[in-house]
N, C-alpha and C. Protein backbone atom coordinates (compact mmCIF):
# COMPACT_ATOMS: atom_id res chain seq x y z
N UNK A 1 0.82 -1.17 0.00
CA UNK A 1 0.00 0.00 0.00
C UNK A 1 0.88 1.26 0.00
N UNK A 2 1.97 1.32 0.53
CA UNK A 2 2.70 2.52 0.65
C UNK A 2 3.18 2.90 -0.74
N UNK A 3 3.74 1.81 -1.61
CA UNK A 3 3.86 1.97 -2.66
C UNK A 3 3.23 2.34 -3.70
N UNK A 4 1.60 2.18 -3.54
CA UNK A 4 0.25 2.78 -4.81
C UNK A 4 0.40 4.15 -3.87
N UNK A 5 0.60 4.58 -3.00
CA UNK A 5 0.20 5.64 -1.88
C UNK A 5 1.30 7.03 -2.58
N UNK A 6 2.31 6.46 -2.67
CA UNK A 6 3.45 7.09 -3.23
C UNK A 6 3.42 7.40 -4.35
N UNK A 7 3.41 6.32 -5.31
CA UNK A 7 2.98 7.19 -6.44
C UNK A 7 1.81 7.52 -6.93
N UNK A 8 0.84 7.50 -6.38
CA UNK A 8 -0.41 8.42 -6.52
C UNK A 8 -0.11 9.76 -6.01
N UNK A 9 0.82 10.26 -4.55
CA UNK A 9 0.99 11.07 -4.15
C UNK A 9 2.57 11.82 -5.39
N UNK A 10 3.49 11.27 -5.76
CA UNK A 10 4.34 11.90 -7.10
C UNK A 10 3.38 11.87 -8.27
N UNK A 11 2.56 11.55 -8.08
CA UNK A 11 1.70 11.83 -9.40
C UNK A 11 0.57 12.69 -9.60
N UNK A 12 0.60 13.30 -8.01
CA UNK A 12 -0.42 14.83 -7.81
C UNK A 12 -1.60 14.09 -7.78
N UNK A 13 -2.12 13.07 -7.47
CA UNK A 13 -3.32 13.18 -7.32
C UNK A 13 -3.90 12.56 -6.08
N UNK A 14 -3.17 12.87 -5.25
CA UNK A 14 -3.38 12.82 -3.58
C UNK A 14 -2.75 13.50 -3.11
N UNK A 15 -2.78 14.26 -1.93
CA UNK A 15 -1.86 15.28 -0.95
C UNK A 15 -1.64 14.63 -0.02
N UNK A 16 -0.81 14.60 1.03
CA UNK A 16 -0.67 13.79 2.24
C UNK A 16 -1.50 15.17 3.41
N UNK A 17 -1.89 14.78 4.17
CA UNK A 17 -1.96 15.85 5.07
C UNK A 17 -1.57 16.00 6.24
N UNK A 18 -0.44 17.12 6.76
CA UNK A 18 0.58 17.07 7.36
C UNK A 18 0.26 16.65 9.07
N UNK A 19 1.18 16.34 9.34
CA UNK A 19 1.69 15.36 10.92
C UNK A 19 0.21 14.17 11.11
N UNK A 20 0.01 13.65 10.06
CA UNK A 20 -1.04 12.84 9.82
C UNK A 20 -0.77 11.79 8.85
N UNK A 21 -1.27 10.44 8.90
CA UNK A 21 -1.02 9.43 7.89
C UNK A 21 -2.53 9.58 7.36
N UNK A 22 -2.67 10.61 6.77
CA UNK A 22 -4.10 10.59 6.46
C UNK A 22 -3.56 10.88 4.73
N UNK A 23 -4.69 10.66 3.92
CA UNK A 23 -4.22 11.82 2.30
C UNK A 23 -5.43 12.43 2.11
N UNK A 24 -5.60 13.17 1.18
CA UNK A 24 -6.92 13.73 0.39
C UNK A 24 -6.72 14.01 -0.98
N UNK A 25 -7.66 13.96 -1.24
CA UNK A 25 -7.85 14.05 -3.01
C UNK A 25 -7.78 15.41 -3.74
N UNK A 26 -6.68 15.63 -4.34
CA UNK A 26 -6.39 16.90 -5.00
C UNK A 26 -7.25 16.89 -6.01
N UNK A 27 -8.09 18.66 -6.27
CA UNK A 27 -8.80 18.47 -7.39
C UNK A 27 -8.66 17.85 -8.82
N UNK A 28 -6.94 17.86 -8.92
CA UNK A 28 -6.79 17.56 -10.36
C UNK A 28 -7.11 15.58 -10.01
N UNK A 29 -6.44 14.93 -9.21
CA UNK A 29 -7.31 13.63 -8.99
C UNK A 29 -8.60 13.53 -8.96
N UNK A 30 -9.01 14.58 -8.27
CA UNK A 30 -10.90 14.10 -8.59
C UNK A 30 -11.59 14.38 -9.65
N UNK A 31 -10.70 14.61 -10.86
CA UNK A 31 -11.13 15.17 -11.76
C UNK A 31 -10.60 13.90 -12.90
N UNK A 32 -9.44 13.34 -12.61
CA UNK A 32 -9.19 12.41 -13.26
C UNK A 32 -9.84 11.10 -12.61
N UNK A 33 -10.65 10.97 -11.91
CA UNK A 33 -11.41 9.90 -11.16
C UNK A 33 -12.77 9.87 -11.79
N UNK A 34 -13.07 11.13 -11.84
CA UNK A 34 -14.24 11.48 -12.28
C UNK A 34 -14.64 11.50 -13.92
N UNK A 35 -13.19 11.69 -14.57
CA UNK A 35 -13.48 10.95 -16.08
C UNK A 35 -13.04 9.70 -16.36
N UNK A 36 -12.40 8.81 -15.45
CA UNK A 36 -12.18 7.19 -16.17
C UNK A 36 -13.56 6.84 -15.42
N UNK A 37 -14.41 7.05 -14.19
CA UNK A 37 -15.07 6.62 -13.92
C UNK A 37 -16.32 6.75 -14.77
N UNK A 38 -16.68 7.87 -15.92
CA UNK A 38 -18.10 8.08 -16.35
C UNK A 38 -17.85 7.52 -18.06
N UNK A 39 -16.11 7.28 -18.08
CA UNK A 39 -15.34 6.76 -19.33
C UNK A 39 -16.39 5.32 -19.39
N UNK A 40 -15.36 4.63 -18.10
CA UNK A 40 -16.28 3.09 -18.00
C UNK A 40 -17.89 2.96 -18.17
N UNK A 41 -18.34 4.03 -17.93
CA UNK A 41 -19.91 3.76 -17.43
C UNK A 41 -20.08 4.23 -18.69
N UNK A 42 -19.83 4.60 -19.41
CA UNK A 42 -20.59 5.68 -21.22
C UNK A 42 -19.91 5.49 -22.32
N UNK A 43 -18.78 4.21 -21.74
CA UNK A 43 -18.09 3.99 -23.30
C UNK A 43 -17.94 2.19 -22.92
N UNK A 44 -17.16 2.51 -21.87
CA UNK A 44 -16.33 1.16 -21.97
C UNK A 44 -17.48 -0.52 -21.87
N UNK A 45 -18.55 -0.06 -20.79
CA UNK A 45 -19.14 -1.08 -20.49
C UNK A 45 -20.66 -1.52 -21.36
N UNK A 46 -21.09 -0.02 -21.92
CA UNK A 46 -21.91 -0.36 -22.90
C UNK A 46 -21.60 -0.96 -24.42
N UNK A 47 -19.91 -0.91 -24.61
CA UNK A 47 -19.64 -1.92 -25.78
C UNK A 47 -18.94 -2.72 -25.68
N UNK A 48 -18.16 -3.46 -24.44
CA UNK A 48 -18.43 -4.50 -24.31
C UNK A 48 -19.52 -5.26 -24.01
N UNK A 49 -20.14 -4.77 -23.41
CA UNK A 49 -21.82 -5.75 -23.51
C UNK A 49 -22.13 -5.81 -24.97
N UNK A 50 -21.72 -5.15 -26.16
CA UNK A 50 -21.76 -5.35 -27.54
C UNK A 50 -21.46 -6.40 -27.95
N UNK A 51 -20.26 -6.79 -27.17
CA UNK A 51 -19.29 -8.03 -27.85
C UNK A 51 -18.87 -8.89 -27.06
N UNK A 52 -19.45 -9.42 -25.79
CA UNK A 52 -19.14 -10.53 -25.17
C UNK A 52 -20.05 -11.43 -25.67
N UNK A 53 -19.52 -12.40 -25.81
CA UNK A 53 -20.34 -14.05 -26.36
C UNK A 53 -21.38 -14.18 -25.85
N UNK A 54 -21.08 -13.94 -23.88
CA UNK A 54 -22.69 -14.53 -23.33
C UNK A 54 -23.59 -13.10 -23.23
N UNK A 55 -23.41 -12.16 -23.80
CA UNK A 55 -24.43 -11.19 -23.73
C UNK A 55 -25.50 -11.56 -24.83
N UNK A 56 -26.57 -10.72 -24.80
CA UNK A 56 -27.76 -11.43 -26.12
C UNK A 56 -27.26 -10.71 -27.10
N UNK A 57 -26.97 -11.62 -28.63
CA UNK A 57 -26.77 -11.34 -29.70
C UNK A 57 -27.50 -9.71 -30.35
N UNK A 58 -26.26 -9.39 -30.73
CA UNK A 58 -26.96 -7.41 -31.13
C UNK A 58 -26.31 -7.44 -32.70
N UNK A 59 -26.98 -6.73 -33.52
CA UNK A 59 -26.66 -6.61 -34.98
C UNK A 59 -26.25 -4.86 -34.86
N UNK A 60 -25.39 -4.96 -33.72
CA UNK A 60 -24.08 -3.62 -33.62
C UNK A 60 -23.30 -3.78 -35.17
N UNK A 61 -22.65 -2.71 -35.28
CA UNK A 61 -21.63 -2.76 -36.67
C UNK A 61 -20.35 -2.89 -35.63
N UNK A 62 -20.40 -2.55 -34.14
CA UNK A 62 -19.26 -3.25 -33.94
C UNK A 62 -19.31 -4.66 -33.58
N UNK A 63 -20.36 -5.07 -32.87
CA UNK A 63 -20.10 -6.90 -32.74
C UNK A 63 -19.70 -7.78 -33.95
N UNK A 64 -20.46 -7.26 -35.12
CA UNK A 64 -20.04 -7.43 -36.41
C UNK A 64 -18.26 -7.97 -36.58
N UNK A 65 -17.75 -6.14 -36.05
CA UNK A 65 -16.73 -6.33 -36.35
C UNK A 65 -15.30 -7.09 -35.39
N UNK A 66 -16.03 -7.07 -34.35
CA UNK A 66 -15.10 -8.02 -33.85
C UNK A 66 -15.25 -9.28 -34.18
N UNK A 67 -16.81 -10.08 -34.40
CA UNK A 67 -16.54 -11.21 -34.78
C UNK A 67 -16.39 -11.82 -36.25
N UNK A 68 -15.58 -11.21 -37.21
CA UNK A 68 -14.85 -10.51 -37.98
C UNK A 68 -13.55 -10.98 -37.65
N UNK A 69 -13.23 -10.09 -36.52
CA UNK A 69 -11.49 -10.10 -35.69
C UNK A 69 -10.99 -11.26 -35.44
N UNK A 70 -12.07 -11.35 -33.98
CA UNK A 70 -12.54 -13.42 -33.57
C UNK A 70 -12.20 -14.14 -34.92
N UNK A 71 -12.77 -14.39 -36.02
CA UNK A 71 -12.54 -15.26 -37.00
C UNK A 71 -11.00 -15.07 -37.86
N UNK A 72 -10.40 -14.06 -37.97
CA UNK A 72 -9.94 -13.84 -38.50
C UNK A 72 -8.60 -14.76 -37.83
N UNK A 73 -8.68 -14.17 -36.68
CA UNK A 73 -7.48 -14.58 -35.47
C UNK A 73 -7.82 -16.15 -35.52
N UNK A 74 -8.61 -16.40 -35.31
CA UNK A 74 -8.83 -17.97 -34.97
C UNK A 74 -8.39 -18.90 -36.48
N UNK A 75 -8.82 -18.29 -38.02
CA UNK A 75 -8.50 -18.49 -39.44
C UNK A 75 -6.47 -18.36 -39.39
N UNK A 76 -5.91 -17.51 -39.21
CA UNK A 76 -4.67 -17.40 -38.51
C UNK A 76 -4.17 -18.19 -37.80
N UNK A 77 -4.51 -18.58 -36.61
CA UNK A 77 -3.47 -20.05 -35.67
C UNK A 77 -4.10 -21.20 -36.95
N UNK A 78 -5.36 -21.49 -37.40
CA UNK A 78 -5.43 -22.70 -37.95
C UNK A 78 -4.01 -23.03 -39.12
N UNK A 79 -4.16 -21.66 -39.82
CA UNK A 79 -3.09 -22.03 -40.56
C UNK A 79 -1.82 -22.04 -39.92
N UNK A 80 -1.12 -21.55 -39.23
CA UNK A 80 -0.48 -21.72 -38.82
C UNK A 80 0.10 -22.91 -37.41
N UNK A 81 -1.06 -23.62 -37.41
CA UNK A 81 -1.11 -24.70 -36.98
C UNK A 81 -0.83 -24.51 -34.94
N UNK A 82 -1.72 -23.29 -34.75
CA UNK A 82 -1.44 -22.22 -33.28
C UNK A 82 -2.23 -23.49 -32.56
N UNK A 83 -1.67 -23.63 -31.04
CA UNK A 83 -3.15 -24.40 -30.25
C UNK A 83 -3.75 -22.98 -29.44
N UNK A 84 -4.38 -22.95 -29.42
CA UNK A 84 -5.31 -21.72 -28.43
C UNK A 84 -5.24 -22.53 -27.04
């Protein structure tokens, strides 16, 4: 822990607060918290639910295209005789 603690704190986005083992969140961290967190929620997790196998089949142009990718990769080790 001291070690994520540290460099979160050389990386400005925690302050320590003094004669205290306490930290707090510098605005520029809550600001970078606050966009990977609404990243995941408005990009990341509504297209992978696009393209995971056990989600229900969607006629996305991206599921399309990954399973596309999927085949392509899998057409690739065959010839090349890959074991997965």
């Amino acid at each position: 822990m001291t070690y994520d603690l540290r460099r979160l704190r050389l990386h400005g986005l925690i302050g320590r607060i003094p004669k205290s083992h306490r930290y707090d969140v510098t605005p520029a961290g809550l600001r970078i918290a606050l966009f990977f967190s609404r990243t995941y929620a408005r990009l990341l997790r509504p297209k992978l639910a696009q393209i995971m196998p056990a989600g229900p089949p969607g006629d996305s142009p991206l599921r399309a295209a990954f399973d596309r990718l999927q085949a392509e990769i899998d057409r690739g080790c065959e010839e090349e005789k890959l074991v997965a």
